[in-house]
PDB file of N, CA and C in Angstrom:
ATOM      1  N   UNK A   1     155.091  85.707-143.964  1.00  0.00           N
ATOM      2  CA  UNK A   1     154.219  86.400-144.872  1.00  0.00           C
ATOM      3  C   UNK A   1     155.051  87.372-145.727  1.00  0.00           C
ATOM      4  N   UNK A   2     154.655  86.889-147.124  1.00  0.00           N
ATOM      5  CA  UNK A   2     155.450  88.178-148.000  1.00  0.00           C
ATOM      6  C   UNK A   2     155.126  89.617-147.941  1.00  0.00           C
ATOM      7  N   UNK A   3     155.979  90.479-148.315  1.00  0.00           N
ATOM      8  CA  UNK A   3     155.135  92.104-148.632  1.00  0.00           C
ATOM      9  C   UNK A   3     155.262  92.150-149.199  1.00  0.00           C
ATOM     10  N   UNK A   4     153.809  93.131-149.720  1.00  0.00           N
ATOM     11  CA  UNK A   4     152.837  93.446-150.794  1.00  0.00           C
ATOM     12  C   UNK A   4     153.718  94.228-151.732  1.00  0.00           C
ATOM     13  N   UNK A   5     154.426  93.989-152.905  1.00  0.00           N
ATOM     14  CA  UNK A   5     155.174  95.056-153.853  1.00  0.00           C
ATOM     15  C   UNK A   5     154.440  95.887-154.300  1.00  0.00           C
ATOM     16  N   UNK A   6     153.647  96.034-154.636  1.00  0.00           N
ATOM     17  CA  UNK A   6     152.315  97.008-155.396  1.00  0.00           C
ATOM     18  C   UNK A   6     152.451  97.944-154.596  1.00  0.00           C
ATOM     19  N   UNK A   7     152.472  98.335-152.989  1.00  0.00           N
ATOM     20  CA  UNK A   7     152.740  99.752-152.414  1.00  0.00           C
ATOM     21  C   UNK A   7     153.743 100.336-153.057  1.00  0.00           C
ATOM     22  N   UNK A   8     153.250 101.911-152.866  1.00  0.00           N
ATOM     23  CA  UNK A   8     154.833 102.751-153.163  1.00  0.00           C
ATOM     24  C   UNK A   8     154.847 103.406-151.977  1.00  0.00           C
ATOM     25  N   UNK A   9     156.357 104.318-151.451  1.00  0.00           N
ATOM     26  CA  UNK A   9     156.083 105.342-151.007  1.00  0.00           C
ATOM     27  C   UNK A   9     155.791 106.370-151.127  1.00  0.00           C
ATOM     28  N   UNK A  10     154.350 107.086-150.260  1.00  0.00           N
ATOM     29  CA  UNK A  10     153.875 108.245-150.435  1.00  0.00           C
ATOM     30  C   UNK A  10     155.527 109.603-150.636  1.00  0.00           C
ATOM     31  N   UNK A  11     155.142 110.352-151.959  1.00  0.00           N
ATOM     32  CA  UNK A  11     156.070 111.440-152.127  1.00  0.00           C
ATOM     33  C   UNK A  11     155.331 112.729-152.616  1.00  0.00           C
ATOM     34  N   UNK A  12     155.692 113.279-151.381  1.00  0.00           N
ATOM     35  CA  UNK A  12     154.673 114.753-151.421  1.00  0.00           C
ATOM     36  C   UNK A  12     155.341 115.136-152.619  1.00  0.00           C
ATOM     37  N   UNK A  13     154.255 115.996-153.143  1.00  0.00           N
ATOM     38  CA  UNK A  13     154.649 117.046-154.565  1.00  0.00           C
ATOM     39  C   UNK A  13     154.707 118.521-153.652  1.00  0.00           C
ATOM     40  N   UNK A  14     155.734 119.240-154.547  1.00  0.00           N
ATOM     41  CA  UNK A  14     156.049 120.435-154.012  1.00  0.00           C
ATOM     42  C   UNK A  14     154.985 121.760-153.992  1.00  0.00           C
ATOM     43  N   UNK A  15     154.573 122.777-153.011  1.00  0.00           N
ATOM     44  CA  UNK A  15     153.444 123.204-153.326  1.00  0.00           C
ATOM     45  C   UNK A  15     153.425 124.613-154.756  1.00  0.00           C
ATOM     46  N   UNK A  16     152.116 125.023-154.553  1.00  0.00           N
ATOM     47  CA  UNK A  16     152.399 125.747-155.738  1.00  0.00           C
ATOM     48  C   UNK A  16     152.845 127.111-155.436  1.00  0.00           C
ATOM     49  N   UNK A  17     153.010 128.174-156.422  1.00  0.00           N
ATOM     50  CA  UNK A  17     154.017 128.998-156.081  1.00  0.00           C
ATOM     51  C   UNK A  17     153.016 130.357-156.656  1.00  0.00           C
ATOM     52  N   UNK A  18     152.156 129.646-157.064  1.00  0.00           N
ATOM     53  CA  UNK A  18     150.916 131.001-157.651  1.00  0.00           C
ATOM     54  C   UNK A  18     150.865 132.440-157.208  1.00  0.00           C
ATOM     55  N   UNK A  19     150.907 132.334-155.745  1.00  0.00           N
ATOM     56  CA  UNK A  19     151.146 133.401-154.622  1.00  0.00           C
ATOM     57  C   UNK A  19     151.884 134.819-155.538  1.00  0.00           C
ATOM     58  N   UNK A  20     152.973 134.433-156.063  1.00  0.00           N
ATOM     59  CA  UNK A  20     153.920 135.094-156.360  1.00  0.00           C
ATOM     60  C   UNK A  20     153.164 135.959-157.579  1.00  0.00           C
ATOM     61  N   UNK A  21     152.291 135.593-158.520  1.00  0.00           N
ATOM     62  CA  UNK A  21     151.931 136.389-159.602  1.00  0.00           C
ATOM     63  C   UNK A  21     150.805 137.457-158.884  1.00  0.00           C
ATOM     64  N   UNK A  22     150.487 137.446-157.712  1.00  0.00           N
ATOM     65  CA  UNK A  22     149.253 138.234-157.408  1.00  0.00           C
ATOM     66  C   UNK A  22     150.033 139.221-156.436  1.00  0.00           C
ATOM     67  N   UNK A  23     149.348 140.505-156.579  1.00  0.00           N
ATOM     68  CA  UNK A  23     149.902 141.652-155.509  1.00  0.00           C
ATOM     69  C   UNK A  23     148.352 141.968-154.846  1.00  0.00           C
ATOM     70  N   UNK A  24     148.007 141.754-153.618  1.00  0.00           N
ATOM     71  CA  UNK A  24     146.850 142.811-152.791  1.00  0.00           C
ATOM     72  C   UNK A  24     147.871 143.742-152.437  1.00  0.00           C
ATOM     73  N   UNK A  25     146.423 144.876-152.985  1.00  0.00           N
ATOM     74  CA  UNK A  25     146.718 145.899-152.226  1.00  0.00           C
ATOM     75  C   UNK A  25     145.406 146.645-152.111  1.00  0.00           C
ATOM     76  N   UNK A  26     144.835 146.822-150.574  1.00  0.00           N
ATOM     77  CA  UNK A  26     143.401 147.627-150.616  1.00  0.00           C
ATOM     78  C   UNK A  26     142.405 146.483-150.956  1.00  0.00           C
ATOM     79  N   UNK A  27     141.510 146.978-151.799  1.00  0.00           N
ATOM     80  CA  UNK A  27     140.482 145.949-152.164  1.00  0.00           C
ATOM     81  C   UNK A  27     140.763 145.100-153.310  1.00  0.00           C
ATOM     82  N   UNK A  28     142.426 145.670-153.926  1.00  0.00           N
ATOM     83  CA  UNK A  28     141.885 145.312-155.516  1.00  0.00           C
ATOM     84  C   UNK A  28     143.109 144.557-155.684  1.00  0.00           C
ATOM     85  N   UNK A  29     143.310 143.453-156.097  1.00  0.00           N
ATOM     86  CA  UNK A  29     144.394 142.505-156.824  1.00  0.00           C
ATOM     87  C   UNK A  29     144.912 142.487-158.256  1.00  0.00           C
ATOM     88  N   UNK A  30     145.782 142.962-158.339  1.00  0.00           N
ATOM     89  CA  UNK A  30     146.899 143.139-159.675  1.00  0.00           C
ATOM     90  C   UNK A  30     147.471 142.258-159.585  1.00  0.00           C
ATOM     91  N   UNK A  31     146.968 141.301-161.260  1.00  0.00           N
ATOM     92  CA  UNK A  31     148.247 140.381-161.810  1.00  0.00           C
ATOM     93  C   UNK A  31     149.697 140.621-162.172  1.00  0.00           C
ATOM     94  N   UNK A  32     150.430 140.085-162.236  1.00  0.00           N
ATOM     95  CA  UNK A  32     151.360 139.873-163.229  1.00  0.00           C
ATOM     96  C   UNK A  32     151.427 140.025-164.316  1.00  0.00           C
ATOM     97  N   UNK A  33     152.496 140.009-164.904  1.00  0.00           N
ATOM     98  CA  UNK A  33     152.165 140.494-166.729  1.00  0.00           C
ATOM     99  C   UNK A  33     151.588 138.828-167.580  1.00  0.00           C
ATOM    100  N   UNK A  34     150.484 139.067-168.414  1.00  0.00           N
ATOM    101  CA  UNK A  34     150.163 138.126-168.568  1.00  0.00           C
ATOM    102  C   UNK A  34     150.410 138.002-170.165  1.00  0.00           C
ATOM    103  N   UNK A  35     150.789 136.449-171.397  1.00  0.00           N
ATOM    104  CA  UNK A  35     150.795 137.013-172.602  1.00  0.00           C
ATOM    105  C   UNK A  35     149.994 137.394-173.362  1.00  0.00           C
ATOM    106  N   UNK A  36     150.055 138.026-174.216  1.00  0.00           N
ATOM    107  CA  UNK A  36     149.330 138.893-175.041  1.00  0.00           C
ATOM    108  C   UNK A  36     148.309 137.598-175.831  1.00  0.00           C
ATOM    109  N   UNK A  37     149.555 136.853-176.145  1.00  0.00           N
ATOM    110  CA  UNK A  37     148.928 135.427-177.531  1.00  0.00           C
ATOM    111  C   UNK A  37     148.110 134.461-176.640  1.00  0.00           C
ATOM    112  N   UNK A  38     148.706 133.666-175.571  1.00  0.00           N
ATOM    113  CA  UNK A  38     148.009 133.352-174.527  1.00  0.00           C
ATOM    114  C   UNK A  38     146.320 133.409-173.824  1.00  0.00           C
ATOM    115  N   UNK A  39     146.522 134.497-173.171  1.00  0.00           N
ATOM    116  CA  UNK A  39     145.616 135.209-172.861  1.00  0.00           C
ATOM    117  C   UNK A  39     146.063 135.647-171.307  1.00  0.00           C
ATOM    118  N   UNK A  40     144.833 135.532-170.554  1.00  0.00           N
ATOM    119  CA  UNK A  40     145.170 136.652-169.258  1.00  0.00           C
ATOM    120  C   UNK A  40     145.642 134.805-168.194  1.00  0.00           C
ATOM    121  N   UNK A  41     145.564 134.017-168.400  1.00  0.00           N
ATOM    122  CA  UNK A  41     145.715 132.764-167.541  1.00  0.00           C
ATOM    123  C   UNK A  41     147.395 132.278-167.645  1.00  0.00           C
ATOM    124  N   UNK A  42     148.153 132.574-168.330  1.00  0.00           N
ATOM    125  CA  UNK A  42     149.538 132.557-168.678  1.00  0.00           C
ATOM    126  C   UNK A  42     150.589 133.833-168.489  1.00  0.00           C
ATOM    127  N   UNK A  43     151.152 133.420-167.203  1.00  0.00           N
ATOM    128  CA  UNK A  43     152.234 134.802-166.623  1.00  0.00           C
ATOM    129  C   UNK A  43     153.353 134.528-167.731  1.00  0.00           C
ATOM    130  N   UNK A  44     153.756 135.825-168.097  1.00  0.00           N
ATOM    131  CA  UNK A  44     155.159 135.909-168.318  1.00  0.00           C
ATOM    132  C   UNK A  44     156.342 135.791-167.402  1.00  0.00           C
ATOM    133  N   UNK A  45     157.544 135.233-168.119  1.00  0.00           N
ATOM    134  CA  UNK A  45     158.045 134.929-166.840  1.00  0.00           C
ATOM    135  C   UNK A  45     159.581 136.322-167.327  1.00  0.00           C
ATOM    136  N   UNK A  46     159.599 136.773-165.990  1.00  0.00           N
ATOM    137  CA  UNK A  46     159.961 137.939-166.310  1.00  0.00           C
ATOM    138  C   UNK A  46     162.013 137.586-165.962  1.00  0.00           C
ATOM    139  N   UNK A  47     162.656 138.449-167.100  1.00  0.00           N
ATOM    140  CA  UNK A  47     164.301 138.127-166.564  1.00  0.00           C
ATOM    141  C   UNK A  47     164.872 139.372-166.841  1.00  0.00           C
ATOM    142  N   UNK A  48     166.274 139.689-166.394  1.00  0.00           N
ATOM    143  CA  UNK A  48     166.643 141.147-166.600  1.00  0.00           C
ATOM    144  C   UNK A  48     166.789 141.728-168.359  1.00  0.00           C
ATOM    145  N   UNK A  49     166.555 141.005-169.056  1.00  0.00           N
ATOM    146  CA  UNK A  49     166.601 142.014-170.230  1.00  0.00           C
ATOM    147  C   UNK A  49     164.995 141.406-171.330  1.00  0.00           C
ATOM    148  N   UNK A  50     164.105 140.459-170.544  1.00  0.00           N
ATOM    149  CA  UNK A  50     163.324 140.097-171.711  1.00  0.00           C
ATOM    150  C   UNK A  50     162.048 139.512-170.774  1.00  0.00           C
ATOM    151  N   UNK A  51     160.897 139.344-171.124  1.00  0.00           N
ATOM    152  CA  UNK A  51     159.529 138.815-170.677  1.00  0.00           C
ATOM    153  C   UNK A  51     159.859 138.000-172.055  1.00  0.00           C
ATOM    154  N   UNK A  52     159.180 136.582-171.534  1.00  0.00           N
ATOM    155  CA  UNK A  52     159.218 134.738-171.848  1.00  0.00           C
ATOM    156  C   UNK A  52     157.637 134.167-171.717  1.00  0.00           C
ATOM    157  N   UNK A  53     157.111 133.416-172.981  1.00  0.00           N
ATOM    158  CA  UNK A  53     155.901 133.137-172.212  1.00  0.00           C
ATOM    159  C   UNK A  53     156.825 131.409-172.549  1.00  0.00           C
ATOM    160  N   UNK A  54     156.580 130.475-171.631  1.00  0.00           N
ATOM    161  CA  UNK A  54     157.022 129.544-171.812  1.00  0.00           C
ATOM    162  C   UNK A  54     156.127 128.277-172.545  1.00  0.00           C
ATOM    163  N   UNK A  55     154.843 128.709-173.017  1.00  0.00           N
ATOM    164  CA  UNK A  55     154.053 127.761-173.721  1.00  0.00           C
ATOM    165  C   UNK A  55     153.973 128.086-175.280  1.00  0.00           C
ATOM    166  N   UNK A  56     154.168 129.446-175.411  1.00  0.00           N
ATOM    167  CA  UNK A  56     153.864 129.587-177.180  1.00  0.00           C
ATOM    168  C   UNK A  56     155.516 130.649-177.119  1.00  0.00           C
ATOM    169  N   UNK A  57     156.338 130.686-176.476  1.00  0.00           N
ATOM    170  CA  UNK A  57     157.597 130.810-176.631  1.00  0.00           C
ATOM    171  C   UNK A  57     157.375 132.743-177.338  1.00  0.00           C
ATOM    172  N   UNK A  58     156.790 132.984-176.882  1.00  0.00           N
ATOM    173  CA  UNK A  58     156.507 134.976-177.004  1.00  0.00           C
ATOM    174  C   UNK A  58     157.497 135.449-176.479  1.00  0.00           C
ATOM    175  N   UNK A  59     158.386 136.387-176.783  1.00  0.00           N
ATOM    176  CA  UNK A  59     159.165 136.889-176.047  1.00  0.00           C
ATOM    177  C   UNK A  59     159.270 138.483-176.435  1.00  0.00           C
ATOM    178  N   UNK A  60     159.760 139.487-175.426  1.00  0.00           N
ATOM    179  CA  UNK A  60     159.448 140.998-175.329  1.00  0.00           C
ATOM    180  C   UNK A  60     161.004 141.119-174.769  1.00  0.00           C
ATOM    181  N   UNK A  61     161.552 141.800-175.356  1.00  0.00           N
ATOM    182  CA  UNK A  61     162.999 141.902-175.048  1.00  0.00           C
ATOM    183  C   UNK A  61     162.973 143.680-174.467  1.00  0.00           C
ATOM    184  N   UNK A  62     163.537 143.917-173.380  1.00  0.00           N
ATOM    185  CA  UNK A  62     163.354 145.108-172.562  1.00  0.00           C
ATOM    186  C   UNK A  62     164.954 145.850-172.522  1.00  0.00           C
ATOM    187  N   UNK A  63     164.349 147.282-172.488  1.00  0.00           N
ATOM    188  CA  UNK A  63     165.975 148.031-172.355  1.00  0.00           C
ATOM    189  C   UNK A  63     166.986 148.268-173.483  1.00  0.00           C
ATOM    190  N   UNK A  64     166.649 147.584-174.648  1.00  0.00           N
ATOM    191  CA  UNK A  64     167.468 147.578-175.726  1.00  0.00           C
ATOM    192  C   UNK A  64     166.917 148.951-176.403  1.00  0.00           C
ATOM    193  N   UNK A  65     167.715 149.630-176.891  1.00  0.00           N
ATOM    194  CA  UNK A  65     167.333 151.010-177.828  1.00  0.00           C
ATOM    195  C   UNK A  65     166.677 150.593-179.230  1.00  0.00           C
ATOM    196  N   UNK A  66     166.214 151.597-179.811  1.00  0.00           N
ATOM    197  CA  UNK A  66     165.796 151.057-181.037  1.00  0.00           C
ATOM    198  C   UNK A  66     166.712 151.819-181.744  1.00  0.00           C
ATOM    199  N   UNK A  67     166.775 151.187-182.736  1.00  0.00           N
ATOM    200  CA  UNK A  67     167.821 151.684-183.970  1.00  0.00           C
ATOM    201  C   UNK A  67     168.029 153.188-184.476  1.00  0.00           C
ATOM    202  N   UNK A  68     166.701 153.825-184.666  1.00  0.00           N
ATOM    203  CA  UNK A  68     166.890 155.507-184.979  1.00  0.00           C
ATOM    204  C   UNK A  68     167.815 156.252-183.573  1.00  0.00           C
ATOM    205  N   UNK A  69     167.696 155.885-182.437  1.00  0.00           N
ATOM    206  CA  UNK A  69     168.187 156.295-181.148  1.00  0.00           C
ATOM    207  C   UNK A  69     169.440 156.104-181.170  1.00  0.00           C
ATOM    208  N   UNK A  70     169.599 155.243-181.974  1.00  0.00           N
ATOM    209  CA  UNK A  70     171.278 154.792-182.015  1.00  0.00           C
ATOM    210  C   UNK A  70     171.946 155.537-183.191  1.00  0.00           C
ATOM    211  N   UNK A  71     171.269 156.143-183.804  1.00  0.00           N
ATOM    212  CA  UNK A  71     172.122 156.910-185.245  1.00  0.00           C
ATOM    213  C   UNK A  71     172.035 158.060-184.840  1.00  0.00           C
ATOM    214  N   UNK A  72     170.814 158.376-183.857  1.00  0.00           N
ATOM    215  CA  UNK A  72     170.876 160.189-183.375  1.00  0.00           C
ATOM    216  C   UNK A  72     172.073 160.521-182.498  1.00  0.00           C
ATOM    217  N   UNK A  73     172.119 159.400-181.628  1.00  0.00           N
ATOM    218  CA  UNK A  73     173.332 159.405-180.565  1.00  0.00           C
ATOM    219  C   UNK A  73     174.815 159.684-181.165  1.00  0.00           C
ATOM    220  N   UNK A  74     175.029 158.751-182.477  1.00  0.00           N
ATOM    221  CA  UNK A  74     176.344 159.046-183.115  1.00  0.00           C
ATOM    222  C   UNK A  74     176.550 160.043-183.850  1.00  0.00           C
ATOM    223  N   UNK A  75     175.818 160.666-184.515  1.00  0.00           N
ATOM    224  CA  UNK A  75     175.374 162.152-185.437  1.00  0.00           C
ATOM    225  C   UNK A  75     176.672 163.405-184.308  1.00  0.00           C
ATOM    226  N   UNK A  76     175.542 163.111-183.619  1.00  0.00           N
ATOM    227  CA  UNK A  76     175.678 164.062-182.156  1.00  0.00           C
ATOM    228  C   UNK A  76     177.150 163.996-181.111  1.00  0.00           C
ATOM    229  N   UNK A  77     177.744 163.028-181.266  1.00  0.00           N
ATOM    230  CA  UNK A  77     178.998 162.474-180.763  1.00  0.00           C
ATOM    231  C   UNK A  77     180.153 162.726-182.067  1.00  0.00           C
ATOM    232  N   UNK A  78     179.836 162.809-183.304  1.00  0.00           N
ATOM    233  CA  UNK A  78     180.702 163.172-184.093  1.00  0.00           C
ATOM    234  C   UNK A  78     180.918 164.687-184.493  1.00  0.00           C
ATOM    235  N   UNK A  79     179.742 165.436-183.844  1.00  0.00           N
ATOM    236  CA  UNK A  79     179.580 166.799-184.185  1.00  0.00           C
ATOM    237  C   UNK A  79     180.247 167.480-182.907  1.00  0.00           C
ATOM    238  N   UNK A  80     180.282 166.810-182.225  1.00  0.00           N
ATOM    239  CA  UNK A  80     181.382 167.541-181.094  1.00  0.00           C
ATOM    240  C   UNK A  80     182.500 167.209-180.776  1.00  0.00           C
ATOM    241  N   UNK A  81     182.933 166.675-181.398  1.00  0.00           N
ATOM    242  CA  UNK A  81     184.447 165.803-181.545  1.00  0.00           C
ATOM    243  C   UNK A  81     185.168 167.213-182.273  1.00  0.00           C
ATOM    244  N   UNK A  82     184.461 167.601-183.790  1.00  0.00           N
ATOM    245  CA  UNK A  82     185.056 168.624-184.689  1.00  0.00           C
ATOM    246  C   UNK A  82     185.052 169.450-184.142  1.00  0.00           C
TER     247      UNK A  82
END
C-alpha cells in the first residue's frame, strides 16, 4: 500500500509574545507605548535611541538635544575659555 502524499507534518507555530506589552499592577493594567497615527492597538517598538511603529513606519527619536540647547551650550563654553 502506497502513502498518502497529501499529509504534512504537523509544525507548531511559535506562541505569542503579547504578555510583554501589558504591566498589572493592583487593579489597573498599563499598556505600552502605543502609535499616535495607528491608534491604541499598535505598540511601538521601543530601541535605545528611538520608538518604531513598524506598520506606518512613525518614528520618535529619544535623547537627542534640540538645536537651541546646542548653541546655548557653546556660547557658554567659549565665554569661559576667555
Amino acid at each position: 500500500m502506497a502513502k498518502n502524499k497529501s499529509k504534512r507534518k504537523k509544525i507548531n507555530k511559535p506562541t505569542s509574545k503579547k504578555y510583554k506589552f501589558f504591566t498589572i499592577s493592583g487593579d489597573s493594567v498599563k499598556r505600552a507605548r502605543a502609535c499616535p497615527r495607528c491608534g491604541p492597538g499598535i505598540f511601538l517598538m521601543i530601541a535605545k535611541d528611538r520608538a518604531y511603529c513598524g506598520k506606518c513606519h512613525y518614528t520618535e527619536f529619544v535623547g537627542k538635544p534640540t538645536p537651541t540647547a546646542v548653541k546655548v551650550e557653546t556660547k557658554e563654553v567659549k565665554k569661559a575659555k576667555k
